[in-house]
Protein backbone atom coordinates (compact mmCIF):
# COMPACT_ATOMS: atom_id res chain seq x y z
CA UNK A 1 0.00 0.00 0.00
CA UNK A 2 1.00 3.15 -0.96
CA UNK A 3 2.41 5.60 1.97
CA UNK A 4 1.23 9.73 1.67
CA UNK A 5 2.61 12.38 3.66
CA UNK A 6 -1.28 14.20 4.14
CA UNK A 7 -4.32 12.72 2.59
CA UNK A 8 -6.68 15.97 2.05
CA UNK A 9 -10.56 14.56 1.57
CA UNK A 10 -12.46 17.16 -0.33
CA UNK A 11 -11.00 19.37 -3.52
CA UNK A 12 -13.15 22.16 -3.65
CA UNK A 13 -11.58 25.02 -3.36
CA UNK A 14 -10.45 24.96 -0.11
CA UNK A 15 -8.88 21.34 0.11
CA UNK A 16 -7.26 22.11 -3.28
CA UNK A 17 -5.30 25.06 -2.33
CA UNK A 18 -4.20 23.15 0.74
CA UNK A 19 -3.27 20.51 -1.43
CA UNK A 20 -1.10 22.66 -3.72
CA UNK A 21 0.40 24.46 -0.78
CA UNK A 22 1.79 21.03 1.02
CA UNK A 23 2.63 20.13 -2.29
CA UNK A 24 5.21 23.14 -3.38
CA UNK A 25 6.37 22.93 0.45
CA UNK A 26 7.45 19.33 -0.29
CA UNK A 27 5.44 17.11 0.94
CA UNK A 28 3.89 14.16 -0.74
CA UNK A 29 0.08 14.57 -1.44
CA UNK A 30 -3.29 13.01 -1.98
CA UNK A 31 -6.03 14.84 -2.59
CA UNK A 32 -9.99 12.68 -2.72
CA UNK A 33 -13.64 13.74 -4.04
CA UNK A 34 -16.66 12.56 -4.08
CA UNK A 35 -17.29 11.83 -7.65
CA UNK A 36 -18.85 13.83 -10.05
CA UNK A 37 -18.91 16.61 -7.35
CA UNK A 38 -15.76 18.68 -8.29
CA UNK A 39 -16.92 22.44 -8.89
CA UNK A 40 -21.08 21.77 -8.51
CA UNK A 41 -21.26 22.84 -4.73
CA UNK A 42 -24.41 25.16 -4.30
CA UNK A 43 -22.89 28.43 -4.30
CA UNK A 44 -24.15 32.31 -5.40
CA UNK A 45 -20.64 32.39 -6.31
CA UNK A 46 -20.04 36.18 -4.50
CA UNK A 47 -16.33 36.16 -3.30
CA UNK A 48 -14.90 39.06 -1.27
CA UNK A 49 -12.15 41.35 -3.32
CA UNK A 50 -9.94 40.46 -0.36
CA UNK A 51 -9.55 37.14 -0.51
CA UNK A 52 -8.25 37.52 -4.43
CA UNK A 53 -6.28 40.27 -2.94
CA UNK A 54 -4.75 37.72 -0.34
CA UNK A 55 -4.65 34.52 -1.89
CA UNK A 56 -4.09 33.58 -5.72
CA UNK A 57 -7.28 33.20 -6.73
CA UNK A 58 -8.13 32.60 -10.64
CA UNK A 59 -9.55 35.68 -12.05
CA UNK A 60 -10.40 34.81 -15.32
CA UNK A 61 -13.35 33.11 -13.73
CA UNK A 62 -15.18 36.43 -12.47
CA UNK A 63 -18.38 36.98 -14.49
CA UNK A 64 -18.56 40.32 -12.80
CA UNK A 65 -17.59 42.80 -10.42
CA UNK A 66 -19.86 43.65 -7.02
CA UNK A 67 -19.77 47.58 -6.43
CA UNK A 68 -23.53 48.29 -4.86
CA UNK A 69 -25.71 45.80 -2.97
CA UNK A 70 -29.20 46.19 -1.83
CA UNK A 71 -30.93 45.16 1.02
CA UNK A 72 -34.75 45.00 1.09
CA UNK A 73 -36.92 44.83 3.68
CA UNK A 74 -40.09 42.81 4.08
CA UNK A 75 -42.53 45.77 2.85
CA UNK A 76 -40.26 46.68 0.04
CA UNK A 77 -38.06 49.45 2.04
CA UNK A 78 -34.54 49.57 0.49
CA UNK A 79 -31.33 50.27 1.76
CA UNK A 80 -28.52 50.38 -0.84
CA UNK A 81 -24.38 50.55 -0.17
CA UNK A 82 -22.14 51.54 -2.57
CA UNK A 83 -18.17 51.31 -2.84
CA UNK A 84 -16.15 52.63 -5.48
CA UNK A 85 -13.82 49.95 -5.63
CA UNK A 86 -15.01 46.46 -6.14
CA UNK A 87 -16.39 44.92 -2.60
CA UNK A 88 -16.29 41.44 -4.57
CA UNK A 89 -16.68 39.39 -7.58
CA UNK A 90 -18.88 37.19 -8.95
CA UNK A 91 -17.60 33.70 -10.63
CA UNK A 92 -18.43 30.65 -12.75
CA UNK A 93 -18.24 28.61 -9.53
CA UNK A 94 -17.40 25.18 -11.71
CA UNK A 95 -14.24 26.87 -13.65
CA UNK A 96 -13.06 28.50 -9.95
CA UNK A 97 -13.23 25.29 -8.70
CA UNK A 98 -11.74 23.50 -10.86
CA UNK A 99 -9.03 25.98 -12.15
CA UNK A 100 -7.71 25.53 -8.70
CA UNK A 101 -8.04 21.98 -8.59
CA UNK A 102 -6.35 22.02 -11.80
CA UNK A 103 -3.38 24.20 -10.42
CA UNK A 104 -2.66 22.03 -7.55
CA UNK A 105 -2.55 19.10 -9.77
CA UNK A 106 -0.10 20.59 -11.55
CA UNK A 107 2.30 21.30 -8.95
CA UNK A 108 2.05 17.53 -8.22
CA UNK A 109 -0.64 16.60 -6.06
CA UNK A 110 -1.86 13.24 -6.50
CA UNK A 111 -5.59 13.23 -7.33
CA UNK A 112 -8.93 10.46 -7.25
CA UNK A 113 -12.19 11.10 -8.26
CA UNK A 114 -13.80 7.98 -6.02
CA UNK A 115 -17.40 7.77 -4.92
CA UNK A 116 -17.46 7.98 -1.04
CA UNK A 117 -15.14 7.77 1.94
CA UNK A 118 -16.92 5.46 4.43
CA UNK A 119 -14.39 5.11 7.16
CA UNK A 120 -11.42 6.02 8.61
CA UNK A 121 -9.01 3.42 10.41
CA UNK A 122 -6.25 4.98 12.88
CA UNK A 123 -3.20 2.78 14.29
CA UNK A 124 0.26 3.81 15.82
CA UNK A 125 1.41 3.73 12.21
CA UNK A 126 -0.71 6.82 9.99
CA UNK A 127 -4.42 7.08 9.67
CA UNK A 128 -6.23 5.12 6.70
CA UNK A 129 -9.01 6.74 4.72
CA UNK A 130 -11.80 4.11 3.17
CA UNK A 131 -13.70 4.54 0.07
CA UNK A 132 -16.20 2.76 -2.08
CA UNK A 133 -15.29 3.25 -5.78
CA UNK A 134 -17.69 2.98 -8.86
CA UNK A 135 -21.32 3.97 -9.15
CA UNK A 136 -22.75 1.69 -7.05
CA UNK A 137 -20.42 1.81 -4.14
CA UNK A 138 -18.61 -1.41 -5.23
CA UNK A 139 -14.94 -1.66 -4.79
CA UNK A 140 -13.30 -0.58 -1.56
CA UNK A 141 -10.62 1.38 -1.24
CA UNK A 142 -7.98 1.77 1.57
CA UNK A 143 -5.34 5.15 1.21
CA UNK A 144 -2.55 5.59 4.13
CA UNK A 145 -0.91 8.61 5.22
CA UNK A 146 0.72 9.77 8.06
CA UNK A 147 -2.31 12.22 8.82
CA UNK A 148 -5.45 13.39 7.38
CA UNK A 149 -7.31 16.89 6.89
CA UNK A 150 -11.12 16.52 5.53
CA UNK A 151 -12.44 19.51 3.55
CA UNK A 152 -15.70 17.73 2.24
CA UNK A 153 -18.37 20.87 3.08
CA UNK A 154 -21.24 20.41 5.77
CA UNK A 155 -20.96 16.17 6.40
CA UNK A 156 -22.37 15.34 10.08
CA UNK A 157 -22.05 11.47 8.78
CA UNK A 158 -17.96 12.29 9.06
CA UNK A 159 -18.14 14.12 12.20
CA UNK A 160 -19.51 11.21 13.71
CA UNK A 161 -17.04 8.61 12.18
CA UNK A 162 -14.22 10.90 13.69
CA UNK A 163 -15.69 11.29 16.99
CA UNK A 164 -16.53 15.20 16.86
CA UNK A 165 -18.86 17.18 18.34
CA UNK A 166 -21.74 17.57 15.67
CA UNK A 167 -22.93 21.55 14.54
CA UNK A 168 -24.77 23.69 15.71
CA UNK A 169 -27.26 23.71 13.26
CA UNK A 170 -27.98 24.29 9.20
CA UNK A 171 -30.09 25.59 7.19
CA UNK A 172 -30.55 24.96 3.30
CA UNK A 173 -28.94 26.88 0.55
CA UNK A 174 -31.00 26.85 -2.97
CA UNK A 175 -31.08 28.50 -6.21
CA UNK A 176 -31.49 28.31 -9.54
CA UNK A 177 -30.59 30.78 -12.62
CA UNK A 178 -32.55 32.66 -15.53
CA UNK A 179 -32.22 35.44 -17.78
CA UNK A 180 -33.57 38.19 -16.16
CA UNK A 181 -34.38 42.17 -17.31
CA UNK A 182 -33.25 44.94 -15.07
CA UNK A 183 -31.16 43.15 -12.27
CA UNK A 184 -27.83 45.67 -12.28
CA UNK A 185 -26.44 44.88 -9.23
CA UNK A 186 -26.96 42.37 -6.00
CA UNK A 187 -30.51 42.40 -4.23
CA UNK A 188 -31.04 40.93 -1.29
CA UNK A 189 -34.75 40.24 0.32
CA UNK A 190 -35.27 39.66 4.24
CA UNK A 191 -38.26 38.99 6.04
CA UNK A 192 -40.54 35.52 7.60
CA UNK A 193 -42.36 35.67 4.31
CA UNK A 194 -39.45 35.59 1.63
CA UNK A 195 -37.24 32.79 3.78
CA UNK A 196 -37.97 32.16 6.96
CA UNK A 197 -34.71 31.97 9.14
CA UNK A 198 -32.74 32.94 6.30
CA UNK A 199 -32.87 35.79 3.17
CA UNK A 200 -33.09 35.25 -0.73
CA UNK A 201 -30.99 36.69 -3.18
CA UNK A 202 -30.34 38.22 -7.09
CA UNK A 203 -26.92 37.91 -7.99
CA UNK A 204 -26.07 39.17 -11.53
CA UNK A 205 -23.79 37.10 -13.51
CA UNK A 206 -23.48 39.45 -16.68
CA UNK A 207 -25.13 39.31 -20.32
CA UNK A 208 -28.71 39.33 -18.36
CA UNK A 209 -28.34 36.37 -16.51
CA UNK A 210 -29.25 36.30 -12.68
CA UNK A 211 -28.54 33.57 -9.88
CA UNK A 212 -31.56 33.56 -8.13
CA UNK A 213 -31.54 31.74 -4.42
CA UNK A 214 -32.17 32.04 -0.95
CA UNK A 215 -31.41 30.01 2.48
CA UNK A 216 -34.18 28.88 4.95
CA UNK A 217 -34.38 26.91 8.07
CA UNK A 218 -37.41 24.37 6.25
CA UNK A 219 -39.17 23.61 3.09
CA UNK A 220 -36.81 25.98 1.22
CA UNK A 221 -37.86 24.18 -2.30
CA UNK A 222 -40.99 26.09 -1.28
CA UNK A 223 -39.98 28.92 -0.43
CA UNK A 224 -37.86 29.54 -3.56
CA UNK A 225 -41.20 28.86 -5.94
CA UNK A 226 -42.59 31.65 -3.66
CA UNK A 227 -39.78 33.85 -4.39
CA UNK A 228 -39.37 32.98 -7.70
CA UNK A 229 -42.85 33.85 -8.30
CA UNK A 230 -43.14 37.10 -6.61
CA UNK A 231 -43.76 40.14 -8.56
CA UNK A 232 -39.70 41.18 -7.65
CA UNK A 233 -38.43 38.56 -9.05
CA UNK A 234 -41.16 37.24 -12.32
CA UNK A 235 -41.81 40.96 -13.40
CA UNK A 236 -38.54 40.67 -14.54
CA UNK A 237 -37.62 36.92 -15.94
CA UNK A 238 -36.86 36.43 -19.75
CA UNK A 239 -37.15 33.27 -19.75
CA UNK A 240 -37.91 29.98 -17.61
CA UNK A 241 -35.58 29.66 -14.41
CA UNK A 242 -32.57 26.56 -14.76
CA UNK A 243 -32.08 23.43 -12.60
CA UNK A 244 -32.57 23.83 -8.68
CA UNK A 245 -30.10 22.88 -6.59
CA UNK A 246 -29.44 22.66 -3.02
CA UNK A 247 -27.39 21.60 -0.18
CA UNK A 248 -26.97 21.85 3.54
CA UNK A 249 -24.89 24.11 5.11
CA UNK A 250 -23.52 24.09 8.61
CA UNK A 251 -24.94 27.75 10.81
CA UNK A 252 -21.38 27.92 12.35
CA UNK A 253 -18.31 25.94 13.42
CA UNK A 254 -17.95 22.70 15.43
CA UNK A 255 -16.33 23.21 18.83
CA UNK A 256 -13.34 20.88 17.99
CA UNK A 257 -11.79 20.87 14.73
CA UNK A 258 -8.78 18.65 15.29
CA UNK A 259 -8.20 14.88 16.27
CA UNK A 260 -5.47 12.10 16.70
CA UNK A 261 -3.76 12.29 13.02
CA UNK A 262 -6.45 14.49 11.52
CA UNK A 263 -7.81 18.33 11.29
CA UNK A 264 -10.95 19.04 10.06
CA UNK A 265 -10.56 22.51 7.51
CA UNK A 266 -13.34 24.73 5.49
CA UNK A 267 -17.25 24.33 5.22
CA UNK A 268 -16.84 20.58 7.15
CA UNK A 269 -15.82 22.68 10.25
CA UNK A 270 -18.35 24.96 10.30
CA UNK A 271 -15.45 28.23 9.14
CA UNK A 272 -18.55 30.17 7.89
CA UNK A 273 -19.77 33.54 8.26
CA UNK A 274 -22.18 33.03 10.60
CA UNK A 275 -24.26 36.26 8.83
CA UNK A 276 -24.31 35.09 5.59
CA UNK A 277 -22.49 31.68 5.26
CA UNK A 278 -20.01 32.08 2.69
CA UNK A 279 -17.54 30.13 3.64
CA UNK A 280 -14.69 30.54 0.68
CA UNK A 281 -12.20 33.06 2.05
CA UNK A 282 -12.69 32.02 6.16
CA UNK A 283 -11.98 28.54 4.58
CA UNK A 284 -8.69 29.53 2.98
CA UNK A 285 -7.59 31.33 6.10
CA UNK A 286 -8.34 28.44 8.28
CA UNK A 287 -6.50 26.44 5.26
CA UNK A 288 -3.16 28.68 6.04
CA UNK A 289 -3.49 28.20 9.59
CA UNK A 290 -3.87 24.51 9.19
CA UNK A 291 -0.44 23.79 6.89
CA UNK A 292 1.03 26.02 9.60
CA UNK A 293 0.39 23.52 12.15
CA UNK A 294 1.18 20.88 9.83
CA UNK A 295 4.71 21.89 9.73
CA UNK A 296 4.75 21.58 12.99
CA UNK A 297 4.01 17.66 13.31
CA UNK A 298 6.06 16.96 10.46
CA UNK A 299 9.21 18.80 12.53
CA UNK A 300 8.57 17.12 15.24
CA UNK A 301 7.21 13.69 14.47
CA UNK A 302 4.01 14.09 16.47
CA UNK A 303 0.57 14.05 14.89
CA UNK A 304 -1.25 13.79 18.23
CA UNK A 305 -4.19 15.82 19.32
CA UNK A 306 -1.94 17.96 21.82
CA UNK A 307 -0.18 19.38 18.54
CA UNK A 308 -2.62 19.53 16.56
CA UNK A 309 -4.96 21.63 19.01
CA UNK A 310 -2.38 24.55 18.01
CA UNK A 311 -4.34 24.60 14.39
CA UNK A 312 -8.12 24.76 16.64
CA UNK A 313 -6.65 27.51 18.74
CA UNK A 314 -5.53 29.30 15.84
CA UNK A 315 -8.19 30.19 13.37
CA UNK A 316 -10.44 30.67 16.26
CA UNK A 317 -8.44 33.36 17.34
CA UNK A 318 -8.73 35.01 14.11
CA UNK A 319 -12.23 34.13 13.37
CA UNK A 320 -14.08 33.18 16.68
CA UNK A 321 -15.75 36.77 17.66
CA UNK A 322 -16.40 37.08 14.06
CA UNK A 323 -18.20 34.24 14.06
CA UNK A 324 -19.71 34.96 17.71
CA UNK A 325 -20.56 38.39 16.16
CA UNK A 326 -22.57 37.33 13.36
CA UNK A 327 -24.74 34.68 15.15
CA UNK A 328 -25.77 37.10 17.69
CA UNK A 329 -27.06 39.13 14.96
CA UNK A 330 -28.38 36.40 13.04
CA UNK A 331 -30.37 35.04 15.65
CA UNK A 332 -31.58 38.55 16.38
CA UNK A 333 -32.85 39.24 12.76
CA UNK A 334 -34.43 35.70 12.63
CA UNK A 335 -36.71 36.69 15.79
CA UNK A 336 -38.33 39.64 14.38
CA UNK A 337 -41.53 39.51 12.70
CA UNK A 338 -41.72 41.22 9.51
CA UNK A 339 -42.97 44.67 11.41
CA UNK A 340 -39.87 44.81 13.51
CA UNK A 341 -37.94 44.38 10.37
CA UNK A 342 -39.49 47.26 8.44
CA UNK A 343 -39.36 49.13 11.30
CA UNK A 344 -35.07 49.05 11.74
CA UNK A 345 -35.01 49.82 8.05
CA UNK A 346 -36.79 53.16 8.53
CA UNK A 347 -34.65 53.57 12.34
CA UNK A 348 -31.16 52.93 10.08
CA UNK A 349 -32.69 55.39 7.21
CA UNK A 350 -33.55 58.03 9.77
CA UNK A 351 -31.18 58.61 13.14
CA UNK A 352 -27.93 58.97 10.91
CA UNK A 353 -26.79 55.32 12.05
CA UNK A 354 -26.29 54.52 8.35
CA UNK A 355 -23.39 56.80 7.15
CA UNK A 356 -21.39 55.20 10.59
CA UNK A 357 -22.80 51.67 9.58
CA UNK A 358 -21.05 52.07 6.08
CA UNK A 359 -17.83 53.62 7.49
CA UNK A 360 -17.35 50.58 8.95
CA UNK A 361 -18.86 47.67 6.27
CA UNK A 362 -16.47 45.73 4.83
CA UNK A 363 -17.47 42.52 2.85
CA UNK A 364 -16.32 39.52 5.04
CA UNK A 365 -15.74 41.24 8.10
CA UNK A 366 -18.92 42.29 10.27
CA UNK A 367 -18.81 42.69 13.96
CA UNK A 368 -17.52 45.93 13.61
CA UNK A 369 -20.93 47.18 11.71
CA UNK A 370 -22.50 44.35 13.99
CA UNK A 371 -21.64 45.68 17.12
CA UNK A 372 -22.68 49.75 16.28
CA UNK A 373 -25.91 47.79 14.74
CA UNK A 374 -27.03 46.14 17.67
CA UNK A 375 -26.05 48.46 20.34
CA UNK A 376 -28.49 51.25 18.52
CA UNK A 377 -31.33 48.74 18.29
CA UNK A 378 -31.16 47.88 21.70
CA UNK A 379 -31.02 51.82 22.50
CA UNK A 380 -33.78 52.73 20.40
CA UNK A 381 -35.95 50.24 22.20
CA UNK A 382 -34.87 51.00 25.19
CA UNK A 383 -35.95 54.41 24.35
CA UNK A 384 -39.08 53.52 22.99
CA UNK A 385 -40.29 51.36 26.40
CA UNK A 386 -39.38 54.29 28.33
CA UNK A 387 -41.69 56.59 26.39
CA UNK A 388 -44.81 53.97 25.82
CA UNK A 389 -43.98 53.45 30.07
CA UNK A 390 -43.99 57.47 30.64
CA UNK A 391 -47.63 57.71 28.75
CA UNK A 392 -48.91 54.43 30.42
């Protein structure tokens, strides 16, 4: 059997660019996928500027560039941000992903397309990784490496086979595409009635066409025939919406990313935002913190879960009170009824909040806008129970 340095499971592109990066750092490399998977994870395909500013990111993929956004509120109220610069870009999610698959096979990663991992096998020796092969799950598999990182997006099946704590919930992610007339830049809808738990979306590709998606907490094939037939959205279609896709996503990270000979990287950990679950660029962070701490067993011969809790430690530090952040709000929004919602859109358009709110957006970091956010909401009703209290 043959003997790999790391075996990464998953090469979207998270587990690919780890790939490529323990590749050109020397060591010896194999990278699995589910089958048939490779680039065709649900996606509205809206990456932050940053990360192509931080990472090398394939930019002949962008379809477009993301300079004004709009949120909507439940009644129709609209609040709209602007940025010269671009805030992000929109890509063909199947060439991204597979451009930087193709990259890291290139620098000499070793890569299978199999079916299914089913199992993994640990022993004083390296951890072994076991998959079925062929469409019908016939044929297994065994690959052995010295250690393991899985990057296979939202799997609680794997979590369980390692022994990790499960997450802390999901919700569905959805869409479906169409040509569509007067969508110039990203809308996005809020509100019990559009996706409950969740929001919907318009994401302009360029040349007219439109992703059109949303993620809920239930039913959300429902809930995007709703949206899809609302007047926003079917005033405007050319022609008959695509295929509809979907997939789970995790609502945040597990609370223990790391195990005897493995590390668990990306969307499969939970490295979301927590606001609006993207989980690209907090996946490739959490990627550099993870070969970082790979180094580290490799120089000293010790894969254990004592050195490898350096990795969990890590990218929580950079990303924990983002994440914390971001929940709090989420679970705020998700509370209100439609009313309350309408209501914070005219409070944000009205007390001056907004012009501070947009000194401090930027696209995948929030709990500085979170924070000033919150702590006005809570002060305007604090304000407003003191009044209705004065005139009871």
């Amino acid at each position: 059997m043959s003997f790999w340095d790391v075996i990464v499971v998953g090469a979207g592109p998270v587990g690919a660019y780890l790939s490529r990066c323990l590749t050109e750092r020397g060591y010896r490399v194999l990278l699995l996928d589910k089958k048939g998977k490779t680039g065709r994870r649900i996606c509205a395909g809206v990456i932050g500027a940053e990360a192509f500013q931080r990472f090398p990111l394939p930019m002949e993929t962008v379809l477009s560039s993301v300079r004004s956004i709009t949120m909507v509120s439940p009644s129709g109220k609209r609040l709209r941000h602007t940025s010269r610069a671009p805030m992000a870009h929109v890509v063909d999610r199947v060439a991204f992903d597979r451009t930087i698959l193709k990259e890291a096979v290139g620098r000499g990663v070793e890569f299978y397309n199999l079916s299914k991992v089913v199992g993994v096998e640990r022993d004083p020796s390296g951890i072994k990784v076991v998959c079925r092969n062929g469409r019908d799950n016939e044929g297994v598999q065994h690959f052995k490496g010295a250690m393991a990182v899985f990057a296979t997006g939202y799997n609680p099946g794997l979590l369980d086979a390692l022994g990790l704590p499960g997450y802390p919930g999901a919700v569905v992610g959805i869409q479906s595409e169409a040509l569509m007339e007067g969508v110039e830049e990203i809308e996005v809808y809020l509100g019990q009635r559009v996706a409950p738990g969740g929001f919907a979306w318009l994401v302009p590709m360029g040349d007219g066409r439109v992703r059109m998606g949303l993620v809920a907490q239930r039913d959300a094939k429902d809930w995007l025939f709703r949206f899809i037939s609302s007047p926003v959205v079917s005033s405007r279609l050319v022609d008959e919406p695509g295929p509809i896709r979907a997939a789970w996503i995790p609502m945040g990270p597990i609370s223990r990313t790391f195990g005897d000979r493995f590390l668990v990287v990306g969307e499969a950990a939970g490295q979301v935002k927590t606001t609006t679950y993207g989980g690209i660029y907090y996946g490739l962070l959490c990627a550099e913190k993870a070969l970082n701490t790979i180094d580290k067993a490799f120089e000293k011969g010790d894969w254990g879960e004592g050195l490898l809790s350096f990795y969990h430690r890590a990218w929580w530090r950079l990303l924990g009170d983002e994440m914390e952040a971001g929940a709090h709000l989420r679970d705020m929004v998700v509370a209100m009824e439609d009313t309350d919602l309408d209501d914070l859109f005219v409070l944000l358009g009205s007390d001056g909040i907004l012009p501070r709110l947009r000194a401090t957006v930027r696209f995948d970091w929030h709990r500085e806008s979170i924070r000033l956010l919150i702590g006005r909401v809570l002060k305007y009703a604090f304000e407003t129970q003191g009044r209705v209290a004065l005139r009871e």
